[in-house]
Protein backbone atom coordinates (compact mmCIF):
# COMPACT_ATOMS: atom_id res chain seq x y z
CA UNK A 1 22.14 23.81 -16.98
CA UNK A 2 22.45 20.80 -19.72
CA UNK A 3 22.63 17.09 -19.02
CA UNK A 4 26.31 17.02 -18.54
CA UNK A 5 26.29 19.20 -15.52
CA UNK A 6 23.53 17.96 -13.65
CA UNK A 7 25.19 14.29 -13.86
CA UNK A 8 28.10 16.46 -12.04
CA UNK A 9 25.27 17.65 -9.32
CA UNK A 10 24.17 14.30 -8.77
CA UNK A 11 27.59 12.88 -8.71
CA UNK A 12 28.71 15.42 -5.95
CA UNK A 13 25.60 15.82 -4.13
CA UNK A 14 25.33 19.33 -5.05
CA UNK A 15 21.73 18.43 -6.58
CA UNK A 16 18.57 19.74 -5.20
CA UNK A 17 16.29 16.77 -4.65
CA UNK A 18 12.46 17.86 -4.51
CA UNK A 19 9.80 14.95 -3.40
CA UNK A 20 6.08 15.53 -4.08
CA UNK A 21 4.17 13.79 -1.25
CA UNK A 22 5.20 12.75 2.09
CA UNK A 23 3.34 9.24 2.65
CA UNK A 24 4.38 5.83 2.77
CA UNK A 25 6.60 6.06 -0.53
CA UNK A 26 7.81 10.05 -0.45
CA UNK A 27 9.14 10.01 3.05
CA UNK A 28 11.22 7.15 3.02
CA UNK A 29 12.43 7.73 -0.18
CA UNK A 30 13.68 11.64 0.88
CA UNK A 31 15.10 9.88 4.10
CA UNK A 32 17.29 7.42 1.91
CA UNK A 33 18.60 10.66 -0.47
CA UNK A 34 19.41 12.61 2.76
CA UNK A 35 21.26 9.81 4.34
CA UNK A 36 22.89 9.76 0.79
CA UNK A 37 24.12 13.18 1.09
CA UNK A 38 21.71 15.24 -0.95
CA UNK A 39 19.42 18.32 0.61
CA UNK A 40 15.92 16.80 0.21
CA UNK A 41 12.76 19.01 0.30
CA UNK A 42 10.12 17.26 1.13
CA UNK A 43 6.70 19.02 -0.68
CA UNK A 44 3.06 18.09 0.95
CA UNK A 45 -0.63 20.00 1.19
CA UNK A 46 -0.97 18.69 4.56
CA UNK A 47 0.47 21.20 6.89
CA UNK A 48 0.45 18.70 9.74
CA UNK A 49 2.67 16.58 8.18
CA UNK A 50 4.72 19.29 7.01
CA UNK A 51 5.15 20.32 10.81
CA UNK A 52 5.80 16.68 12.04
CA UNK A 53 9.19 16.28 9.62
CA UNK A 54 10.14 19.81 10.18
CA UNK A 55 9.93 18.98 13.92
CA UNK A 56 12.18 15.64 13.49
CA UNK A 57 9.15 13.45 14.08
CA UNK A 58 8.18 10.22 11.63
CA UNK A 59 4.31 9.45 11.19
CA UNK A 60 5.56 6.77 9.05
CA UNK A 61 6.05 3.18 10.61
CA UNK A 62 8.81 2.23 8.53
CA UNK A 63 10.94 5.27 9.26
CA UNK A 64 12.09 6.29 12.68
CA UNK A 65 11.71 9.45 14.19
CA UNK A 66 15.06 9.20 15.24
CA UNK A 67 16.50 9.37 11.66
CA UNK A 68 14.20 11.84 10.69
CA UNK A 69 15.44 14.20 13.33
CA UNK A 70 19.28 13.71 12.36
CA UNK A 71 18.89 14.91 8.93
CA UNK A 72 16.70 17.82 9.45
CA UNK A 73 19.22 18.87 12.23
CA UNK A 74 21.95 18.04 9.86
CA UNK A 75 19.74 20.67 7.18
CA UNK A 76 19.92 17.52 4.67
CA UNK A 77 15.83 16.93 4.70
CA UNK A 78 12.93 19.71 5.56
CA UNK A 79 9.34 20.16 4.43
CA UNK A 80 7.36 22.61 2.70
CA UNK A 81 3.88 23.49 1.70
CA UNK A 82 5.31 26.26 -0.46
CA UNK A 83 5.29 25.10 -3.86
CA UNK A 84 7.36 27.75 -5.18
CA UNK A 85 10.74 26.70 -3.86
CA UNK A 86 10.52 24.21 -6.35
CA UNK A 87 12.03 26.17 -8.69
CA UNK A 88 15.06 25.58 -6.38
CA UNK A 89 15.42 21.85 -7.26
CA UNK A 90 17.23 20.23 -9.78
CA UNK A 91 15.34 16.76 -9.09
CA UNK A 92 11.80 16.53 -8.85
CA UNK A 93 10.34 13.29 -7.72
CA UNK A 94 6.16 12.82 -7.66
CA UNK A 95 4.86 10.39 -5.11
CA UNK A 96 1.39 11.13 -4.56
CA UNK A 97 -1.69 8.54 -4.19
CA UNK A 98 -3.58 7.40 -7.44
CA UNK A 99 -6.62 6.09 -6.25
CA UNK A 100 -10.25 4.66 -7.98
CA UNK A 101 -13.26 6.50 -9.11
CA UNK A 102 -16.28 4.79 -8.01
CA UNK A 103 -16.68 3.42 -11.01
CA UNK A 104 -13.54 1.65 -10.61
CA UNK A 105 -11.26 3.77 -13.23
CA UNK A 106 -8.05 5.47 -12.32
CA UNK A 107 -7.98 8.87 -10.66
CA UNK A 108 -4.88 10.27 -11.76
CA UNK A 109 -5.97 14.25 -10.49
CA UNK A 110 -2.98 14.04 -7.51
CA UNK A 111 -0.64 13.71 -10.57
CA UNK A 112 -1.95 16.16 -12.91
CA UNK A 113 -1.93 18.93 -9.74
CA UNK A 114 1.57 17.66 -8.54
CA UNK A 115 2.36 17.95 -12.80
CA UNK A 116 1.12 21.85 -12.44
CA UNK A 117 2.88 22.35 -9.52
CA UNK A 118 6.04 21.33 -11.81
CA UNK A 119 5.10 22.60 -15.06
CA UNK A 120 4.70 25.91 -13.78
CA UNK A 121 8.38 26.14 -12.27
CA UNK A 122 10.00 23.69 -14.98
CA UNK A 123 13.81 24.97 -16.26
CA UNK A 124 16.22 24.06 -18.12
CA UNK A 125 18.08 20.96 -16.78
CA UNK A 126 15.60 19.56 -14.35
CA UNK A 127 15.09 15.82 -13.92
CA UNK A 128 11.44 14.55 -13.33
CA UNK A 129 10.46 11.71 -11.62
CA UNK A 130 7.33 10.13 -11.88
CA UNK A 131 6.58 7.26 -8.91
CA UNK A 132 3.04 6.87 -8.44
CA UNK A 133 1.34 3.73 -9.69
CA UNK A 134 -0.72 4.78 -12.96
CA UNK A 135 -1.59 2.84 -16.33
CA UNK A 136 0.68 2.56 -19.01
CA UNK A 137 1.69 5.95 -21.16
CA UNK A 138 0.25 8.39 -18.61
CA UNK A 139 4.17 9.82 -18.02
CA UNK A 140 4.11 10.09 -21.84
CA UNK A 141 0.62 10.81 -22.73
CA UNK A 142 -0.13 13.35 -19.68
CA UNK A 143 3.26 14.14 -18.20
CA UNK A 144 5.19 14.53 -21.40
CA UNK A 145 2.77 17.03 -23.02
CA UNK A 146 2.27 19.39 -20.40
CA UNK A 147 6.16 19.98 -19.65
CA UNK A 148 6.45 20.35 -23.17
CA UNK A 149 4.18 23.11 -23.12
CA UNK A 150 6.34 25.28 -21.45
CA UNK A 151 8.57 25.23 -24.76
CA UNK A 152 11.87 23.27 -23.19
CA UNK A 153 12.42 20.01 -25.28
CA UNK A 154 12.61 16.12 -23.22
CA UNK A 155 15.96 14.90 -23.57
CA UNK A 156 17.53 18.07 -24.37
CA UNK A 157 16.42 20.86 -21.98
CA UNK A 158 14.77 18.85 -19.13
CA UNK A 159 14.47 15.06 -18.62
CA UNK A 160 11.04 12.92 -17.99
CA UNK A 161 11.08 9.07 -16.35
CA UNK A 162 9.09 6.74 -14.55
CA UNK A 163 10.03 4.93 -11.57
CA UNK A 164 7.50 2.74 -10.08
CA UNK A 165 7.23 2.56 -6.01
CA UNK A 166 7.81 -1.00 -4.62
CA UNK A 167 7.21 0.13 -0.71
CA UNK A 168 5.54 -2.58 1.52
CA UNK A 169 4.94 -1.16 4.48
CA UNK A 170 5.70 -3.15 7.76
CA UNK A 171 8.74 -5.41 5.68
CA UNK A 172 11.56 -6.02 8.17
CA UNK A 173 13.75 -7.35 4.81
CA UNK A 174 13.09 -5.57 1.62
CA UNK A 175 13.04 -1.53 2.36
CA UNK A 176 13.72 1.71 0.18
CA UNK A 177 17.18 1.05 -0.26
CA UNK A 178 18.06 -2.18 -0.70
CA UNK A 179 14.68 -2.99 -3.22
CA UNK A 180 15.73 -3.00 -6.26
CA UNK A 181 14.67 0.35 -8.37
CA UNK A 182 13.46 -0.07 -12.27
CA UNK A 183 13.90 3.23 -14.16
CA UNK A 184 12.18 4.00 -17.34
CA UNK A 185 12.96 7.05 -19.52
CA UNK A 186 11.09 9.01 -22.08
CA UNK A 187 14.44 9.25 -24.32
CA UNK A 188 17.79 7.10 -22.99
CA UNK A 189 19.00 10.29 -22.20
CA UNK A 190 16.49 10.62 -19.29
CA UNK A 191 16.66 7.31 -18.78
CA UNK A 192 20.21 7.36 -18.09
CA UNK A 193 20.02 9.89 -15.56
CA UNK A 194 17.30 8.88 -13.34
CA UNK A 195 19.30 5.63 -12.87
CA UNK A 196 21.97 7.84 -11.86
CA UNK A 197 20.09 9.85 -9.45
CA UNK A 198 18.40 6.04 -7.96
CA UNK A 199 22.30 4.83 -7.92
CA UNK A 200 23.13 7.10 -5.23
CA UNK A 201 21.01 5.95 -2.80
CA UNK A 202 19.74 2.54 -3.75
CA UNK A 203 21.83 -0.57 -4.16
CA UNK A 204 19.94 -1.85 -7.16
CA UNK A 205 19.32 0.17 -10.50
CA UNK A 206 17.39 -2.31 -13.17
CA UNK A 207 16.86 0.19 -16.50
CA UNK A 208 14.30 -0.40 -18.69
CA UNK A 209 13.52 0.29 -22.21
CA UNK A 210 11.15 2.79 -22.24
CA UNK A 211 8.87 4.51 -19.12
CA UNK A 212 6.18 2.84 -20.70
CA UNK A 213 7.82 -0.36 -19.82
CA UNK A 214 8.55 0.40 -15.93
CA UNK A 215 4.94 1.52 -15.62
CA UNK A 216 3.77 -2.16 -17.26
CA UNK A 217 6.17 -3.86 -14.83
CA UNK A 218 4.58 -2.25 -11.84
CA UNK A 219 0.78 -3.68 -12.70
CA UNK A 220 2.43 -6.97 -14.04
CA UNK A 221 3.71 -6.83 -10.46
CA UNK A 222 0.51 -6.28 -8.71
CA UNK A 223 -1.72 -7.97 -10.94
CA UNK A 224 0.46 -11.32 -9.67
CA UNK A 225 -0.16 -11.27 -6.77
CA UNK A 226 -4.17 -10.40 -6.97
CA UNK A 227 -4.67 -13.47 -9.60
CA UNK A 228 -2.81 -15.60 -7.52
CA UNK A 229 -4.59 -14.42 -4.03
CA UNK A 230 -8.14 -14.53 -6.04
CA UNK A 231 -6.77 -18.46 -6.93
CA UNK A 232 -5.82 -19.47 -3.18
CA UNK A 233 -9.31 -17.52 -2.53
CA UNK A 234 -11.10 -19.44 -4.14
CA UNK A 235 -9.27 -22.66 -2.93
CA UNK A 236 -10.51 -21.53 0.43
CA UNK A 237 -14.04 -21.68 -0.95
CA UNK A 238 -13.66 -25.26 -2.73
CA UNK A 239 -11.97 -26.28 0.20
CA UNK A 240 -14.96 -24.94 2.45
CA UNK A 241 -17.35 -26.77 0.56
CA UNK A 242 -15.22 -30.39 0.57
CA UNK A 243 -15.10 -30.54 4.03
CA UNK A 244 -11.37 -29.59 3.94
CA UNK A 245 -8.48 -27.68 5.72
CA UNK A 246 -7.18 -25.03 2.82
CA UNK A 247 -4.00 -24.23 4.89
CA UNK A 248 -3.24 -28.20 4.86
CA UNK A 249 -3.70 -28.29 1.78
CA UNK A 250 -1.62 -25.32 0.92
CA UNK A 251 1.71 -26.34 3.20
CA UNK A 252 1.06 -30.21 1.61
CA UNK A 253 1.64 -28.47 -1.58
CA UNK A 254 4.18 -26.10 -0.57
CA UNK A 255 6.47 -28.91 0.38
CA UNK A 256 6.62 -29.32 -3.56
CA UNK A 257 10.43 -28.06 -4.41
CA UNK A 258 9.73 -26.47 -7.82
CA UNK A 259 7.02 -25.56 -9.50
CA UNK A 260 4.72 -24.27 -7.15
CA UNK A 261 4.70 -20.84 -5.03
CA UNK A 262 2.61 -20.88 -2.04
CA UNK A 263 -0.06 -18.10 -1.47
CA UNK A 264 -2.37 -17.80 1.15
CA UNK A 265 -6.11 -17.03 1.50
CA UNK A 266 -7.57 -14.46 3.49
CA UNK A 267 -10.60 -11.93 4.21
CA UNK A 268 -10.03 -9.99 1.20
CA UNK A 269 -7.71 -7.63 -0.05
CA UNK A 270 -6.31 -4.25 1.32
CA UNK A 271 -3.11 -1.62 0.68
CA UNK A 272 -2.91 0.42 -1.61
CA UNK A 273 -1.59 -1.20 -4.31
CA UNK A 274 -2.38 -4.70 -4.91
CA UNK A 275 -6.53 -3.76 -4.76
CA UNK A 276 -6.19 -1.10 -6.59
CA UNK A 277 -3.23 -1.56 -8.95
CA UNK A 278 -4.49 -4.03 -11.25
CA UNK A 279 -7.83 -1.79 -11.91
CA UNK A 280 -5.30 0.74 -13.77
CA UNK A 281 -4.40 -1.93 -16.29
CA UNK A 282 -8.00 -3.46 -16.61
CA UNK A 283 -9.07 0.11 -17.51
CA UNK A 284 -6.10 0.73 -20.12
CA UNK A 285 -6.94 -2.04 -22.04
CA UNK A 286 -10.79 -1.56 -22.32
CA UNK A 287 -10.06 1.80 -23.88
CA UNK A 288 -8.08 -0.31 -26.61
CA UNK A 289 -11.40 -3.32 -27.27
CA UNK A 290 -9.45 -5.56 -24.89
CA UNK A 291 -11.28 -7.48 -21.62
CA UNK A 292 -9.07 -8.23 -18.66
CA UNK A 293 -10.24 -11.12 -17.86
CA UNK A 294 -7.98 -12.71 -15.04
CA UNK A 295 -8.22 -9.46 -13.87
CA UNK A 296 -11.75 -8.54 -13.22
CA UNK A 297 -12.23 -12.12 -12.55
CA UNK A 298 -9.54 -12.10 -9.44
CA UNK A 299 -11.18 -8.71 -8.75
CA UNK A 300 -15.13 -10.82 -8.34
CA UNK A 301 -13.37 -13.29 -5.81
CA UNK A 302 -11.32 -11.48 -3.92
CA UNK A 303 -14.13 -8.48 -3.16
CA UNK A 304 -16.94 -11.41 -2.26
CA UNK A 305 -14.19 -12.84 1.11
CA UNK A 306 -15.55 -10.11 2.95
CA UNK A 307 -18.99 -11.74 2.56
CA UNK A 308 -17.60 -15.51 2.97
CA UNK A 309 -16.24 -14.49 5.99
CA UNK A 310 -19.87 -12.95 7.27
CA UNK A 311 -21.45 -16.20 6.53
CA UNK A 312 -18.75 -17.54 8.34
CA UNK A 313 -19.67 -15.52 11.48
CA UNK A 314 -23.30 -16.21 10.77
CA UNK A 315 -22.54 -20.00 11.17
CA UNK A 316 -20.58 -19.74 14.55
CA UNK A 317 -23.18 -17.53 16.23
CA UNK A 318 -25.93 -19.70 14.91
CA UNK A 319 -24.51 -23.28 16.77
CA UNK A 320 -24.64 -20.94 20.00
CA UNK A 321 -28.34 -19.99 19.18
CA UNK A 322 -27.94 -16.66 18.56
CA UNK A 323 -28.53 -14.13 15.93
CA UNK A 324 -26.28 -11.59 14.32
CA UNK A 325 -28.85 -8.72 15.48
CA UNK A 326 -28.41 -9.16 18.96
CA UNK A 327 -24.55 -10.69 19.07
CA UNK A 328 -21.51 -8.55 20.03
CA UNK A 329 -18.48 -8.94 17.90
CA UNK A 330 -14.99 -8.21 18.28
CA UNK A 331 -12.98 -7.75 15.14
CA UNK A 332 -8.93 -8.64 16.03
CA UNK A 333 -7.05 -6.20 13.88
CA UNK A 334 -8.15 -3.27 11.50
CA UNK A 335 -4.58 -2.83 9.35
CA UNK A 336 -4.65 -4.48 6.30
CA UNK A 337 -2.09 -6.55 6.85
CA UNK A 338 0.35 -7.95 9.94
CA UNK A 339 2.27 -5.06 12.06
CA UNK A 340 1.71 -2.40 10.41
CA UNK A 341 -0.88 0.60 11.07
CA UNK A 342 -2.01 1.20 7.63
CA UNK A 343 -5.99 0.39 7.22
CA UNK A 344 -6.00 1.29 3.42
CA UNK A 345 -8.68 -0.84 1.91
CA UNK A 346 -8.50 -2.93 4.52
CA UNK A 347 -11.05 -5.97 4.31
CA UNK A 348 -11.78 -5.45 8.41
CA UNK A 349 -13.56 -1.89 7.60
CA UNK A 350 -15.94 -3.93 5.30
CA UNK A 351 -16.72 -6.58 7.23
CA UNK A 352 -17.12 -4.29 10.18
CA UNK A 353 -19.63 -2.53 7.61
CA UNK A 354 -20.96 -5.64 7.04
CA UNK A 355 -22.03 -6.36 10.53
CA UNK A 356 -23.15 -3.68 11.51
CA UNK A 357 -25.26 -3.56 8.35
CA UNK A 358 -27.17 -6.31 10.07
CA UNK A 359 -27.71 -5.21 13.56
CA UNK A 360 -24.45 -6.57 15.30
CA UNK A 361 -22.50 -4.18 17.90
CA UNK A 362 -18.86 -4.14 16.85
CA UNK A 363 -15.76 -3.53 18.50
CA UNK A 364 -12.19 -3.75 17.45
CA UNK A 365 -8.51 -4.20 18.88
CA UNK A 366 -5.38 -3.32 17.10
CA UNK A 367 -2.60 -2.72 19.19
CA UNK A 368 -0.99 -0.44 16.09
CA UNK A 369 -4.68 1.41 15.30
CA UNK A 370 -5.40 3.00 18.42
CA UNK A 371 -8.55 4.90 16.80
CA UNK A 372 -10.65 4.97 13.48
CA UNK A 373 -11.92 8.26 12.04
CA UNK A 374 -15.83 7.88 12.17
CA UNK A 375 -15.49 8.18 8.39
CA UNK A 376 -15.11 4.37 8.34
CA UNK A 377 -17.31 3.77 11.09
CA UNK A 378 -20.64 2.61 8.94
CA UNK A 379 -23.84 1.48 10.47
CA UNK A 380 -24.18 2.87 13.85
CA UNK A 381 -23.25 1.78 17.26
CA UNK A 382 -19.65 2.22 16.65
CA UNK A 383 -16.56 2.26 18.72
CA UNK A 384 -13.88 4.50 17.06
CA UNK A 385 -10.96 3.30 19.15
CA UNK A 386 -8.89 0.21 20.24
CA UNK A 387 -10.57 -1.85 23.51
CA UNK A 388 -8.38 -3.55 25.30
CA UNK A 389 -7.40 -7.27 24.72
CA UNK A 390 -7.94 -8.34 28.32
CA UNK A 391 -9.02 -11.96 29.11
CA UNK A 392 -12.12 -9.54 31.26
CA UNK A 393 -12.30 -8.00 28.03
CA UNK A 394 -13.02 -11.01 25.49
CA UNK A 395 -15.46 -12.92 27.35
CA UNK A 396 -17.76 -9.55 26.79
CA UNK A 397 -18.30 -10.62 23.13
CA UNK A 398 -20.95 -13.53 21.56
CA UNK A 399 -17.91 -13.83 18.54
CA UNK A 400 -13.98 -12.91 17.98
CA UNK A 401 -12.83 -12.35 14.42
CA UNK A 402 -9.16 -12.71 13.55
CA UNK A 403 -8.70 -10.40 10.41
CA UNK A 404 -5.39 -9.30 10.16
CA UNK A 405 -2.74 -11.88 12.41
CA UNK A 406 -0.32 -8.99 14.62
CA UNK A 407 2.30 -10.97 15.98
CA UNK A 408 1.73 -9.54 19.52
CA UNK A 409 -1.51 -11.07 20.29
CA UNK A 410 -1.76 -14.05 22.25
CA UNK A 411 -4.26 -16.34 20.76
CA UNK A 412 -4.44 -18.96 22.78
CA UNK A 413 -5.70 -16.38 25.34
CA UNK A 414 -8.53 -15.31 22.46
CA UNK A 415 -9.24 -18.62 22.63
CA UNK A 416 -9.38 -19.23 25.81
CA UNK A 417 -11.72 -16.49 26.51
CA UNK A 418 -13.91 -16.33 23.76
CA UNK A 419 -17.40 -18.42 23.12
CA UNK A 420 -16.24 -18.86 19.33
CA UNK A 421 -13.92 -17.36 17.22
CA UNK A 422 -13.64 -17.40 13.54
CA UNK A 423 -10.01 -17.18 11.97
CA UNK A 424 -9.24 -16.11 8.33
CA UNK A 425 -5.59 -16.07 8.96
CA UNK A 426 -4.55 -19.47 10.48
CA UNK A 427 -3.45 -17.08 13.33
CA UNK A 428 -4.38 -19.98 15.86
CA UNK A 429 -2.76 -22.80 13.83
CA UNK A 430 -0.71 -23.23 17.37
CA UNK A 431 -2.98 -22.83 19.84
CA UNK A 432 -3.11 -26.18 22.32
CA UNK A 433 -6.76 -25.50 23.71
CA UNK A 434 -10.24 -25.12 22.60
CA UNK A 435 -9.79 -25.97 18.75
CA UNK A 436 -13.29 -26.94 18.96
CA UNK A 437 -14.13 -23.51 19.39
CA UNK A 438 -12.59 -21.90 15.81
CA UNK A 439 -14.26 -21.91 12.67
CA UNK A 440 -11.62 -21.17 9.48
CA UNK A 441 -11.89 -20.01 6.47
């Protein structure tokens, strides 16, 4: 099969669309194909998640288990552990996690097995897809090799592109389909037809130049919006220090018609990507002489809120004469951010560390994290699972901590019940009782 004819595929839906992964990027992205009209197979090493699609159930917040089960009853999506039926597909598409090395460089070994898994069963006329957030030239320098090796020629026999992930989980607005999709080929003639392929089932196709180029545009992405949290951070801690209100100042300034984009502080950074993201770039350009400045910089601040926040703590239990040793403290929310159930990197898990570090019992509520594996669970007298946020419930604890803002929870009630709380959020910006009892960031 040449170029020509797998346009055709795509055109007609007769293309075989393979997805590597089924987490917060690959599942929503095989649901938006299926609904398309294309058979999806959905590829994962986790059996259990394998089992949950194949049974018409979502694990994913942002996709309903209600769409999941039309398609697989309707034979456009299914799931697989079995590697081999790759060599069925005529699109392969890689979404598997990237995460950091201690040491803070990139672990790209997901993509290099999902690359094997591909290389192995690579033929003529196959379109691959790389998604996952890496450094610049890794779909050239790592992906581009390897499929070469097989002896079929990029841009000729089979075609290579990057197409960086812009998922947020939780996002009522911006999903899978209607986000915008930049496509970056290794030749135009890849190019060209991974922007077909996105066409068919996302409203927005933006080519690029080169795949070098889309993976750039991903950090770039991601690297904005750590700078420019590490700036409001550190706002928070002038502001702290001048005897000021940092979310004043911040909707003062926001009332500014141009020139200014509000951000907003908080107890440090979690997800998957904007943590995490930026460290790909910072490591690329060390291996050419080159410091990242901004970037390690934003990196300092925004990994030292967890420990602003502490001291925070360490303040309000000290005005009630007590000690962080002997206090009980209830951390409100565990996700990283509002809504969602996703506790990737999520700034609660270290300042729940943190505590308990120092002797405090520690209990959380998050009405979308019913229970934490003990993994996470640092420091002893732990409670791996949700309490509930009765007004009975609060007044148990010497401190409440508002680290990630759910819309469900009634503050004023937290408030109400609680001795002190400490807010990194401006969650209780609207409460009408007891401001004397919250300390802010």
């Amino acid at each position: 099969m040449d170029g020509r004819e797998l346009k055709e595929r795509i055109l007609d839906r007769r293309a075989r669309l393979g997805i590597i992964g089924m987490g917060y990027v690959g599942l929503p992205l095989a649901v938006e194909f299926a609904r398309a009209g294309f058979r999806v197979a959905g590829f994962d090493l986790d059996s259990g998640k394998v089992k949950e699609i194949n049974a018409g159930r979502s694990y994913i917040s942002d996709v309903s288990s209600e769409q999941v089960q039309e398609l697989v009853a309707a034979g456009k999506l299914g799931a697989t552990t079995d590697f081999e039926l790759i060599k069925k597909t005529h699109c392969v598409i890689i979404c598997v996690p990237t995460p950091l090395r201690k040491t803070r460089d990139p672990d790209i070994s997901y993509i290099v097995s999902a690359l094997e898994e591909v290389a192995r069963r690579l033929h003529k006329g196959m379109l691959v897809i790389l998604e996952s957030t890496t450094y610049p030239g890794t779909t050239e320098e790592i992906m581009l090799p390897r499929l070469e090796q097989t002896g079929l020629k990029v841009g000729r026999d089979f075609f290579l592109a990057f197409s960086p992930e812009r998922v947020d989980p939780g996002n009522r607005n911006w999903h899978t389909r209607n986000t915008p999709k930049v496509v970056g080929g290794i030749t135009p003639a890849c190019g060209e037809i991974a922007a077909l392929l996105y066409e068919q089932a996302v409203e927005r196709v933006v080519p690029v130049s080169s795949s070098r180029a889309a993976e750039m545009i991903k950090l770039l992405e991601n690297t904005f919006r750590s700078v420019n949290i590490a700036l409001v951070n550190e706002i928070a801690l002038i502001c702290d220090r001048l005897g000021l209100e940092v979310w004043e100042i911040i909707d003062g300034a926001a009332t500014k018609p141009f020139g200014f984009m509000p951000f907003y502080p908080g107890p440090g950074l979690g997800g998957h990507c904007i943590p995490i993201d930026p460290h790909y770039l910072s490591w690329k350009l060390r291996t050419l002489d080159y410091q990242a400045r901004f970037i390690e910089l934003a990196a300092e601040i925004n990994g030292s809120m967890p420990h602003h926040v502490l001291a925070k703590i360490v303040d309000a239990l000290n005005r009630q004469k007590k000690a962080v040793s002997a206090s009980r403290v209830l951390v409100l929310g565990v996700a990283y951010k509002r809504d969602t159930s996703d506790t990737r990197e999520s700034p609660s898990l270290d300042l729940m560390k943190l505590l308990r570090e120092r002797g405090a019992k520690v209990e959380y509520h998050d009405p979308f994290v019913p229970a934490l594996p003990s993994s996470v669970l640092v420091g002893g007298g732990a409670n791996s699972r949700s309490v509930k946020l009765t007004p009975a419930q609060i007044r148990k604890y010497d401190c409440a901590v508002i680290v990630t803002d759910h819309t469900g929870v009634d503050y004023q009630s937290v408030v109400d019940n609680s001795l002190t709380v400490v807010d990194t959020r401006n969650a209780t910006k609207k409460v009408q009782r007891g401001r004397d009892k919250v300390t802010k960031l």
